[in-house]
Protein backbone atom coordinates (compact mmCIF):
# COMPACT_ATOMS: atom_id res chain seq x y z
CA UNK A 1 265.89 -22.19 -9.96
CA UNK A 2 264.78 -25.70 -9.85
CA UNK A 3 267.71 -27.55 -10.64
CA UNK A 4 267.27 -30.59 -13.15
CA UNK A 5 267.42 -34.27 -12.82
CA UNK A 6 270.28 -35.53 -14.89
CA UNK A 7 269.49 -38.13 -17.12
CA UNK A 8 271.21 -41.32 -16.99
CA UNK A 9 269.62 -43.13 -20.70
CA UNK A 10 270.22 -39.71 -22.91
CA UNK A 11 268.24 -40.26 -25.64
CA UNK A 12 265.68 -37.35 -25.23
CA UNK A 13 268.82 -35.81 -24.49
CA UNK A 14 270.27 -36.78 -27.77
CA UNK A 15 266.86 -35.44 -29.51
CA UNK A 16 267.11 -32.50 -27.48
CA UNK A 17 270.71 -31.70 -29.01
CA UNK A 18 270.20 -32.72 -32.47
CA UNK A 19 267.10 -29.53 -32.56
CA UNK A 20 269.49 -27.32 -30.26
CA UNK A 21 272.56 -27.50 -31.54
CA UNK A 22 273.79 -24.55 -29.37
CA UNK A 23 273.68 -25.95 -26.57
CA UNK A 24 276.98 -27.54 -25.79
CA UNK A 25 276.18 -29.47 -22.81
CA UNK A 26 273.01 -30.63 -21.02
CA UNK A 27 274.36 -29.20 -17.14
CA UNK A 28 275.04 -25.94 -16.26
CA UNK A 29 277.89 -24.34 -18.48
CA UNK A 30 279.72 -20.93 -18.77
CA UNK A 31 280.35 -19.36 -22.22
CA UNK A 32 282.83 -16.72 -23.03
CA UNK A 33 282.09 -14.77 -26.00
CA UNK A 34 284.93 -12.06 -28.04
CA UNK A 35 284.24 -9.26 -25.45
CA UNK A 36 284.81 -11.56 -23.05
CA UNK A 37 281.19 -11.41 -21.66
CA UNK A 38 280.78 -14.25 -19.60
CA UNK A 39 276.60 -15.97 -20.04
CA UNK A 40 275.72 -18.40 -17.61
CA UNK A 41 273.91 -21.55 -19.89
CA UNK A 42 271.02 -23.79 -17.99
CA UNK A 43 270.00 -26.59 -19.19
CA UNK A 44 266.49 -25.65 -18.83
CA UNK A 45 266.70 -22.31 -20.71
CA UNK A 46 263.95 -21.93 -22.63
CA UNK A 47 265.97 -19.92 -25.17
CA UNK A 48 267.68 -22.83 -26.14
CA UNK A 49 264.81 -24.95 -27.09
CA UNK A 50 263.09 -25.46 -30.20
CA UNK A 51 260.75 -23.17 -31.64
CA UNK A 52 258.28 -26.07 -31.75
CA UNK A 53 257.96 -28.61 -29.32
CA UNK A 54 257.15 -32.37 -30.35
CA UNK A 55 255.04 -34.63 -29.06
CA UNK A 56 257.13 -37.13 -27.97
CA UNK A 57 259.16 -34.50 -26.20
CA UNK A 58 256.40 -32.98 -24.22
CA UNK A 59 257.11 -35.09 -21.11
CA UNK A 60 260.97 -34.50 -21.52
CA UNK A 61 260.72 -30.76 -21.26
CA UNK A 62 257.52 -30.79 -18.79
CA UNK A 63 260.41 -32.67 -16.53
CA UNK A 64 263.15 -29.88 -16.92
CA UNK A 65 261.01 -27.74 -14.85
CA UNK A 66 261.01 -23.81 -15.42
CA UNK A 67 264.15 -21.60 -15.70
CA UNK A 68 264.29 -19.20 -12.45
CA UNK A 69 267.77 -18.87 -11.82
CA UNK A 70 268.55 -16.08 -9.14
CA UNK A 71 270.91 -12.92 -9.88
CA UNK A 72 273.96 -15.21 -7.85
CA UNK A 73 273.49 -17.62 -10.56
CA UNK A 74 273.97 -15.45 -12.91
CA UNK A 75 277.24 -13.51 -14.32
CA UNK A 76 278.24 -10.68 -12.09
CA UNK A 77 275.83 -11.66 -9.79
CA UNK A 78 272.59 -9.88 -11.61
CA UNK A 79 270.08 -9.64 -14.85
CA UNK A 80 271.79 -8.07 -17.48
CA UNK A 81 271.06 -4.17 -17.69
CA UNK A 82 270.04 -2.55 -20.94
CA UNK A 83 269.06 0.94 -22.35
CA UNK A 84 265.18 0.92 -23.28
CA UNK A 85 263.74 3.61 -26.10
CA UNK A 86 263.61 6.02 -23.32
CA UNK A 87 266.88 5.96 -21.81
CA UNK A 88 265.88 4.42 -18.98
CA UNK A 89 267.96 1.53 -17.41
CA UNK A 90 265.78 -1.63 -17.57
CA UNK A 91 266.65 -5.45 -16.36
CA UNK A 92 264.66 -8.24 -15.16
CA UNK A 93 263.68 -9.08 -11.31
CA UNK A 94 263.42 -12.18 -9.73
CA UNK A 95 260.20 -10.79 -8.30
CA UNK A 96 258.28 -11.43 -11.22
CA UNK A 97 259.03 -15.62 -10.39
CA UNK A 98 255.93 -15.12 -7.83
CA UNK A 99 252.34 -13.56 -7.31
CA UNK A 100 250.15 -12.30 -4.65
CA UNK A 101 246.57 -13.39 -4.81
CA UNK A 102 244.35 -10.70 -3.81
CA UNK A 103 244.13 -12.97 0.06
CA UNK A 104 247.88 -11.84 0.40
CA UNK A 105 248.94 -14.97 0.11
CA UNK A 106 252.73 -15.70 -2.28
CA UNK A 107 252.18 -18.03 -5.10
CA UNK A 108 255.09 -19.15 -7.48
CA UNK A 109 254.50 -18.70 -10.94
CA UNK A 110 255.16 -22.35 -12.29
CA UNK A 111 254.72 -21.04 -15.91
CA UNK A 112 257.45 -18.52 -16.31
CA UNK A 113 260.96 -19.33 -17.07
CA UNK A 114 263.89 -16.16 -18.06
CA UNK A 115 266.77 -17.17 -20.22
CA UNK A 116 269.87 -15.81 -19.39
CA UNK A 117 271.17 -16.64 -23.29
CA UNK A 118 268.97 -13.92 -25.05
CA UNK A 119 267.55 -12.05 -21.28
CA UNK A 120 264.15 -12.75 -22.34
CA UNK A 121 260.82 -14.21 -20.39
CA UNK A 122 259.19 -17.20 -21.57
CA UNK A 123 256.06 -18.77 -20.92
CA UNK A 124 256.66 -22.60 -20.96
CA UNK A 125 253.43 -24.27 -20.13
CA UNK A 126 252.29 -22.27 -23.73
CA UNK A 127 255.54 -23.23 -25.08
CA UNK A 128 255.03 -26.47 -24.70
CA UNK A 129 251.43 -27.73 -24.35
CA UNK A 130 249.52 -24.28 -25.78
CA UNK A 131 247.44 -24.62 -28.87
CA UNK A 132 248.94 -23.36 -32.17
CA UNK A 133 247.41 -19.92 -31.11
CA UNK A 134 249.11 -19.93 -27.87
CA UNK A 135 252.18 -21.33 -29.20
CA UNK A 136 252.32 -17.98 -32.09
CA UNK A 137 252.22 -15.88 -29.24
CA UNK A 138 255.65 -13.75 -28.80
CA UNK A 139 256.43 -15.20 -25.15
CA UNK A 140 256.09 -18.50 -25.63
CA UNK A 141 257.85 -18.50 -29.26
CA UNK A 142 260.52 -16.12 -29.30
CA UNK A 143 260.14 -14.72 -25.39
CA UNK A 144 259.64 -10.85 -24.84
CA UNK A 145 262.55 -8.60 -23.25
CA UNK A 146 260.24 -5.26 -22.98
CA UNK A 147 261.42 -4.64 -19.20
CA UNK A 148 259.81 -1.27 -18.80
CA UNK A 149 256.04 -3.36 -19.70
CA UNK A 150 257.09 -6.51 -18.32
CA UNK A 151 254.70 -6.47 -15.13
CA UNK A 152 251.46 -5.70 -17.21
CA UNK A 153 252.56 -8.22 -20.09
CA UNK A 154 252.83 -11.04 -17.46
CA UNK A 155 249.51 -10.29 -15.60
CA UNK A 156 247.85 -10.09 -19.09
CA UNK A 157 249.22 -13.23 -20.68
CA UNK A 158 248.37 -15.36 -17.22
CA UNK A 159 244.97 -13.77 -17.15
CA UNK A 160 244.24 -14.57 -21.12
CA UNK A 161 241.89 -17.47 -22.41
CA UNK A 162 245.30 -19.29 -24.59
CA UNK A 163 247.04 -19.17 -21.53
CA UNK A 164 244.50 -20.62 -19.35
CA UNK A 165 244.02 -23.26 -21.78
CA UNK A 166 247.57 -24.16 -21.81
CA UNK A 167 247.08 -24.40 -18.20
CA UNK A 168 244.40 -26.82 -18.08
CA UNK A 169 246.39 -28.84 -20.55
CA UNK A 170 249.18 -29.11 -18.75
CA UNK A 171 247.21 -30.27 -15.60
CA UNK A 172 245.40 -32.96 -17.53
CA UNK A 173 248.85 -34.21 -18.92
CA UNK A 174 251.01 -34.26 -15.58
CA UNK A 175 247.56 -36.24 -13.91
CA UNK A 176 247.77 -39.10 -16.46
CA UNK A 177 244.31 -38.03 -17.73
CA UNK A 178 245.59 -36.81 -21.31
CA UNK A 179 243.03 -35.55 -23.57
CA UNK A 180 245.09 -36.67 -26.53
CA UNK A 181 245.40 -40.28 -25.07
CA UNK A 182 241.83 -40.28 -24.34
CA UNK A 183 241.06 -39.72 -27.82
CA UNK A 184 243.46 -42.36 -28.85
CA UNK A 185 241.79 -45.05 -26.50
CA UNK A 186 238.66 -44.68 -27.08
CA UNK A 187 239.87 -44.21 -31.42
CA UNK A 188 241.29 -48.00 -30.45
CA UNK A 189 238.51 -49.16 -28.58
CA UNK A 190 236.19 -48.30 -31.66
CA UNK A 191 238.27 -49.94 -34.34
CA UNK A 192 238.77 -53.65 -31.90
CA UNK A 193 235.09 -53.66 -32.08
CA UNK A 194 234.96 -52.83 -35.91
CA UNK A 195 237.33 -55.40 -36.55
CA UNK A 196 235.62 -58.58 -34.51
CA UNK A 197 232.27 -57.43 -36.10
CA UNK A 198 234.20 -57.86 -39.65
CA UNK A 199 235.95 -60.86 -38.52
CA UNK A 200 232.23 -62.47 -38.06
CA UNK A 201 230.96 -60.93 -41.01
CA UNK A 202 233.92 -62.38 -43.57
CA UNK A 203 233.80 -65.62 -41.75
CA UNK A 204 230.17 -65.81 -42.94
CA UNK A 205 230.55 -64.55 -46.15
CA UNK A 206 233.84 -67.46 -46.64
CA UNK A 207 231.40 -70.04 -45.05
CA UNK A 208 228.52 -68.85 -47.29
CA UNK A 209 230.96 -69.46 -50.85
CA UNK A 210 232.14 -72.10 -49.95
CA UNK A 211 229.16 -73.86 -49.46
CA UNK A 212 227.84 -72.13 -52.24
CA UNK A 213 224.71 -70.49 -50.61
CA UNK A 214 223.14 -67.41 -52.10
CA UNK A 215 223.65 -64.11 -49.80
CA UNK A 216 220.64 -61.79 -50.18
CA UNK A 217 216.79 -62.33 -50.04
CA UNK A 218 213.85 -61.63 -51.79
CA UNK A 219 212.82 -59.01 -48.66
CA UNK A 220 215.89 -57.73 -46.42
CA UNK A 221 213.44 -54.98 -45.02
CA UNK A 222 213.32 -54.71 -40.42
CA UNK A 223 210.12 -56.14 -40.55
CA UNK A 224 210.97 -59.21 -42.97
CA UNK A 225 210.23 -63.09 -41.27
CA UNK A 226 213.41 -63.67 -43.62
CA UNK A 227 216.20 -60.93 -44.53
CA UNK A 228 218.29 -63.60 -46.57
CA UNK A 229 220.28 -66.06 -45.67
CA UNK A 230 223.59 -63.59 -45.11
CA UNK A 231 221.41 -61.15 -42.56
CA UNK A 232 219.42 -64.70 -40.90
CA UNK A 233 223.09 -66.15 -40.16
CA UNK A 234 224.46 -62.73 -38.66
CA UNK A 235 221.63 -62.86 -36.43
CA UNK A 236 222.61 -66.18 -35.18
CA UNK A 237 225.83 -65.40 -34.73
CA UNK A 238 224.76 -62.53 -32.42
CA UNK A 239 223.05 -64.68 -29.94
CA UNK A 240 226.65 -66.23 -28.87
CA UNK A 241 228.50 -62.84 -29.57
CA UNK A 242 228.06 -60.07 -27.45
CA UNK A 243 230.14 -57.47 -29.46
CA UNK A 244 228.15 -58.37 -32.40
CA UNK A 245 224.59 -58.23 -30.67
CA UNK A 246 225.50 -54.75 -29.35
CA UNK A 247 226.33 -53.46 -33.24
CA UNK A 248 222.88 -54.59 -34.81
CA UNK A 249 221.36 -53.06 -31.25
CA UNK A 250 222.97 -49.72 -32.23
CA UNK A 251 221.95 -50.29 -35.87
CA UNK A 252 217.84 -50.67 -34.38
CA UNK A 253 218.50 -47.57 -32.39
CA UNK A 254 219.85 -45.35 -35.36
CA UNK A 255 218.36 -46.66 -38.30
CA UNK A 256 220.45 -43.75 -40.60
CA UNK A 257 223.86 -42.16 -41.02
CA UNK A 258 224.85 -45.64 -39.02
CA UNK A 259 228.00 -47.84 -40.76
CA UNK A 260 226.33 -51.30 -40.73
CA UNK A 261 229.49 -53.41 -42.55
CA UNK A 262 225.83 -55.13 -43.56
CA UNK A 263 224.77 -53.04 -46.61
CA UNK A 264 225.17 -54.74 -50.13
CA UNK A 265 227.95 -52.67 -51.24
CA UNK A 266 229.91 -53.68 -48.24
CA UNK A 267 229.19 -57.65 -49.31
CA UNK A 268 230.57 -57.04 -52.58
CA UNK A 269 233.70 -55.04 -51.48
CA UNK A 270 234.52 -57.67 -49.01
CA UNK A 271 233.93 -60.72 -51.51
CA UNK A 272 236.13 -58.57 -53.87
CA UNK A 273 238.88 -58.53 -51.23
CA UNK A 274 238.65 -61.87 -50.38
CA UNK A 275 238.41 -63.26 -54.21
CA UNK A 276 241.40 -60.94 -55.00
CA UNK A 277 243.36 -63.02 -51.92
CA UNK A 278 242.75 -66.54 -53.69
CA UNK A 279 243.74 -65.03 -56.96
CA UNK A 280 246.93 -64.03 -55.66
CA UNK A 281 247.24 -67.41 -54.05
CA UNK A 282 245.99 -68.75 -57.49
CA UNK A 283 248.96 -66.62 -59.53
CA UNK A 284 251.72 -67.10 -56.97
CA UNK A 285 251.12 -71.50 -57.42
CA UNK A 286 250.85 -70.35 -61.22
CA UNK A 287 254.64 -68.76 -61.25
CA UNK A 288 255.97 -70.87 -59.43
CA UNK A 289 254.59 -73.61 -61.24
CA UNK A 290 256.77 -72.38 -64.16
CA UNK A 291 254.29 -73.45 -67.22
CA UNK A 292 250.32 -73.84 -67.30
CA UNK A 293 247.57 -74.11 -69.64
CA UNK A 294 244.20 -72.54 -69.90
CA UNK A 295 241.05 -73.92 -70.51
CA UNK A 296 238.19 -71.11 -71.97
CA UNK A 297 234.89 -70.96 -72.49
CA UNK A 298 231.65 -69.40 -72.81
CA UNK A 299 228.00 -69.19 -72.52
CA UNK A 300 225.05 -66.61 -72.84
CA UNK A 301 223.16 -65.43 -69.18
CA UNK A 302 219.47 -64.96 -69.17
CA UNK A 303 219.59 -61.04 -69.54
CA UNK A 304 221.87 -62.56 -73.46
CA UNK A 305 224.96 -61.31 -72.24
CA UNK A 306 228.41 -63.32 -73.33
CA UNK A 307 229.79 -64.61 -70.03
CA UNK A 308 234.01 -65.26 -70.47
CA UNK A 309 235.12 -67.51 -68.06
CA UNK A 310 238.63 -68.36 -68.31
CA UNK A 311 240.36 -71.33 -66.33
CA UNK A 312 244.35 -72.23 -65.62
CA UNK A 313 245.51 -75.45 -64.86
CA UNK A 314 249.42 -75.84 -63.85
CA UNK A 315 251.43 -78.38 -61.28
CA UNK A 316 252.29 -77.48 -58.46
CA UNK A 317 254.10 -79.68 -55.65
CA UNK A 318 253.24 -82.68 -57.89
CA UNK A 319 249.60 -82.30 -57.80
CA UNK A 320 247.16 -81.15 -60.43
CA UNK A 321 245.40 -78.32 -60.26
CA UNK A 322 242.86 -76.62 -62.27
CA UNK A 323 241.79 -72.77 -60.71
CA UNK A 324 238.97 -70.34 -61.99
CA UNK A 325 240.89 -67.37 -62.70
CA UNK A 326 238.26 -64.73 -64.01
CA UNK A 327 235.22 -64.14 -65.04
CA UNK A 328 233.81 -61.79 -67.36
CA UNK A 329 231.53 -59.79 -69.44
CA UNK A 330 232.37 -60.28 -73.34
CA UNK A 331 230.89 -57.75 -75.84
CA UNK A 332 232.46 -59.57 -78.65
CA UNK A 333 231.77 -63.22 -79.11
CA UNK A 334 233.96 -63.53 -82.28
CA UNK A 335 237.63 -64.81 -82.21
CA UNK A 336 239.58 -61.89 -82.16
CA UNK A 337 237.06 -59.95 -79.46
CA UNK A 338 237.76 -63.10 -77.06
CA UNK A 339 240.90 -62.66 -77.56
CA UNK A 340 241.26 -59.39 -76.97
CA UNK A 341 239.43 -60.11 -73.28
CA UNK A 342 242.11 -63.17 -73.08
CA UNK A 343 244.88 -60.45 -73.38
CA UNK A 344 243.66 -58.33 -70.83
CA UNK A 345 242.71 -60.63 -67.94
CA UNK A 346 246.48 -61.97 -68.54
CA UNK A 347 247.75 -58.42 -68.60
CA UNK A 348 246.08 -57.37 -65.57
CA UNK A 349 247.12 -60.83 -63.56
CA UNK A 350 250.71 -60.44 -64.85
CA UNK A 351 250.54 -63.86 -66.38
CA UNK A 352 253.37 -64.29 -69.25
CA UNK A 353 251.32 -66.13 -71.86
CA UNK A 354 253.27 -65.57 -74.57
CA UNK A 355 256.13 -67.38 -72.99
CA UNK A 356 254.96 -69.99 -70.23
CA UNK A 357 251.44 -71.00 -71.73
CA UNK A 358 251.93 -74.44 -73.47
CA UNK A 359 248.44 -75.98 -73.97
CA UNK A 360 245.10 -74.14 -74.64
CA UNK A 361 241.44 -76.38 -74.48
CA UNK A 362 238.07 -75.09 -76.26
CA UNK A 363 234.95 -76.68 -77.51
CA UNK A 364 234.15 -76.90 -81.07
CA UNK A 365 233.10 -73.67 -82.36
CA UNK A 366 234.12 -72.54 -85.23
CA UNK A 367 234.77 -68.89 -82.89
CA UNK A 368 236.99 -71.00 -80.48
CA UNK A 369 238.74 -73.52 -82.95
CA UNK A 370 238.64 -71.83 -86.25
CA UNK A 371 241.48 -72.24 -88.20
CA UNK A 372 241.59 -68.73 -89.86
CA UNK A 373 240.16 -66.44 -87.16
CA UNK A 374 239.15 -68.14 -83.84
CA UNK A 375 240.77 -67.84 -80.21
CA UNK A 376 243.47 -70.71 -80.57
CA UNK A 377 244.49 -69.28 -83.91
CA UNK A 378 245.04 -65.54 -82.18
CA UNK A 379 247.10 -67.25 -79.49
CA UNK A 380 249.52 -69.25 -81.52
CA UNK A 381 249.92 -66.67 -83.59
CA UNK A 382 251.94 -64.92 -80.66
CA UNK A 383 253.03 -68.49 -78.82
CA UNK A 384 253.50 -70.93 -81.42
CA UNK A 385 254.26 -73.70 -78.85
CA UNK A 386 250.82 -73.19 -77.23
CA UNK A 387 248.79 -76.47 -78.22
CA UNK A 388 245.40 -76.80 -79.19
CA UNK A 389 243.51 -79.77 -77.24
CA UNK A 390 239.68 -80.10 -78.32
CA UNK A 391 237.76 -80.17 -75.28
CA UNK A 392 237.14 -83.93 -73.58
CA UNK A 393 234.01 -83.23 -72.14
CA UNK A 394 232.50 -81.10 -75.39
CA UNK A 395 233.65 -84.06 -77.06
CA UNK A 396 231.61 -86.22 -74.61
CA UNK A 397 228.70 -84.32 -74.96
CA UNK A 398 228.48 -83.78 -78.87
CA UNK A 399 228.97 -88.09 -78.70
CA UNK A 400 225.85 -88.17 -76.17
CA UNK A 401 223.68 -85.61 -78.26
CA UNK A 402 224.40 -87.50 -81.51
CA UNK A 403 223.72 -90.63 -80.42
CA UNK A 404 220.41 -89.70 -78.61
CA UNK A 405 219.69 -87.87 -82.06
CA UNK A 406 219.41 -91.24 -83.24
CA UNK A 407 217.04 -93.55 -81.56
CA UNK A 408 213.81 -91.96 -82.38
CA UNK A 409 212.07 -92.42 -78.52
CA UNK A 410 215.21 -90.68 -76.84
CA UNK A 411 214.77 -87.77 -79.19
CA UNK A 412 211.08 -87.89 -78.25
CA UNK A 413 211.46 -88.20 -75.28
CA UNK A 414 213.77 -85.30 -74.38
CA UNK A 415 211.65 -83.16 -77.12
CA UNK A 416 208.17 -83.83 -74.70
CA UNK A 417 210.31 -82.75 -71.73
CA UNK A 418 211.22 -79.60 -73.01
CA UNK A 419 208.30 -78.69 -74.25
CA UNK A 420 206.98 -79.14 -70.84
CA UNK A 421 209.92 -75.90 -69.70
């Protein structure tokens, strides 16, 4: 029997006891049951492990070693005797720890461990690092006590595919080459190189908003002189970054069923992302700020769709801010349907309008302003204390566009030059 190294830190130990709670002490131990039948307990007896074996333990148990404990180990000095189906007197034999290879030559069989608890055989390399086939298997779950077919069930079970594997398993684990942790490395490897290429690609896309450059081109196609000024500064990039060079190489090479992070869809998930991170900013500035106002307005796109664009201006730190906050597709352009998207983009920002809003600024339209049924009205129907404030700079511009109406060359004038549009 190879005898154990005691453990000095016991926490696998501590593991180990919480999952076998019948074992009593982690050494060599004698029990005394009713009948006063003495069992000799190892602290590598298979019988006393768990049915299955974790993977952090795998390296705890691969270090007990197998049970082989001789017949002066054991109680009485010998393998307990039973009564098979036949009548015949059956026990185990320490013979069965070792084989001889067809040169003659004595081999130990590192795999097979008895357990003097429940007098069974177990195989522990299946036990423990088998596949969940090998692991089913009745001598490496529960162990197998059939004495009279003992010899043939070992030489089958050593000589059968599950077993083998276990084997080679095993081997890879105690030599540090670990399938498992292979898998895991080379998992990690893959995502550190995911995650630079995406650290390039959201750096361009933040340098690209902020300076307020349009992403995609007329012709993003391989053999385009210009993909766009996203793919054109990617490309530039990769001439300093080797990491990145190497993707788009790999992207040339396997032109399908190849994650780019370049594709359109991938542009507007990532500008999503990083528009819902200044949002949050935004709203967090917004809370703590206490109260705010909003500023709203609207205006028609060139495919005559009603674009909602809502903006909230609060204090924060004793500076002024004013912050785009959404913007959105309208269906309704009336009073009540813009307030209706008001309600929502509030709702869905978790923005308490009803309590913290104290100022609200539109233009002039009779939609916006009106007394009976526009925007403002909606809201201080629900916030009373929410003030109205015409627009300053509709204001401005209603002042410019009158007084041009009035000189008779300025209204010329800007008639000629929009005729020429």
């Amino acid at each position: 029997m190879q005898t154990p190294t005691k453990s000095s830190h016991d926490l696998s130990h501590l593991m180990l006891r919480n999952m076998c709670t019948e074992t009593e002490s982690p050494s060599l131990s004698i029990e005394s049951s009713a009948s006063d039948k003495i069992t000799v307990m190892f602290d590598d007896d298979p019988g006393k492990w768990p049915k299955l074996i974790p993977n952090g333990l795998k390296g705890y148990f691969l270090n007990l070693g197998v049970c082989q404990p001789s017949p002066m180990e054991l109680s009485n000095w010998q393998f307990p005797k039973t009564n098979d189906s036949h009548g015949s007197v059956r026990c185990f034999h320490e013979k069965y720890y070792f084989k001889t290879q067809s040169c003659g030559e004595i081999i130990k069989r590192s795999w097979l461990s008895y357990s003097s608890s429940l007098d069974k055989v177990f195989c522990t390399t299946c036990k423990i690092f088998g596949l969940p086939k090998a692991q089913k298997l009745t001598i490496a779950s529960d162990g197998t006590g059939d004495y009279r077919n003992i010899k043939r069930n070992i030489e089958n079970h050593e000589s059968c595919n599950d077993h083998i594997q276990s084997v080679l398993s095993r081997a890879l684990y105690e030599s540090h080459n670990r399938i498992d942790a292979q898998i895991i490395q080379g998992s990690n490897i893959q995502v550190s190189e995911n995650r630079e290429i995406l650290r390039v690609i959201i750096d361009s896309l933040i340098f690209m908003a902020r300076q307020n450059i349009a992403l995609r081109g007329h012709d993003e196609s391989t053999f385009s002189t210009n993909q766009g000024n996203f793919l054109e500064l990617i490309k530039m990039f990769a001439k300093y970054h080797p990491t990145l060079q190497h993707h788009l190489n790999t992207i040339e090479q396997h032109k399908r069923n190849r994650l780019t992070f370049l594709s359109h869809d991938t542009q507007n998930k990532l500008l999503s992302i990083l528009s819902n991170i200044v949002r949050s900013k935004i709203l967090s500035e917004v809370k703590k700020a206490g109260i705010f106002s909003v500023i709203i307005d609207t205006t028609t796109d060139v495919s005559k769709l009603e674009q909602f664009c809502l903006v909230v201006r609060y204090v924060f730190d004793g500076e002024t801010y004013e912050r785009l906050l959404a913007l959105t597709t309208t269906q309704d352009a009336s009073g009540f349907g813009m307030f209706q998207v008001f309600c929502n983009i509030t709702e869905n920002n978790n923005l308490n309008w009803k309590e913290h809003l104290c100022a609200q600024g539109y233009d002039g339209a009779a939609s916006m302003q009106g007394v009976y049924s526009g925007l403002r009205t909606h809201i201080q129907n629900h916030n009373p204390r929410a003030v109205y404030i015409w627009c300053f700079a509709h204001v401005l511009n209603l002042v410019i566009v009158d007084t041009c109406d009035i000189c008779l060359e300025t209204r010329n004038f800007f008639g000629d030059v929009q005729a020429l549009n």
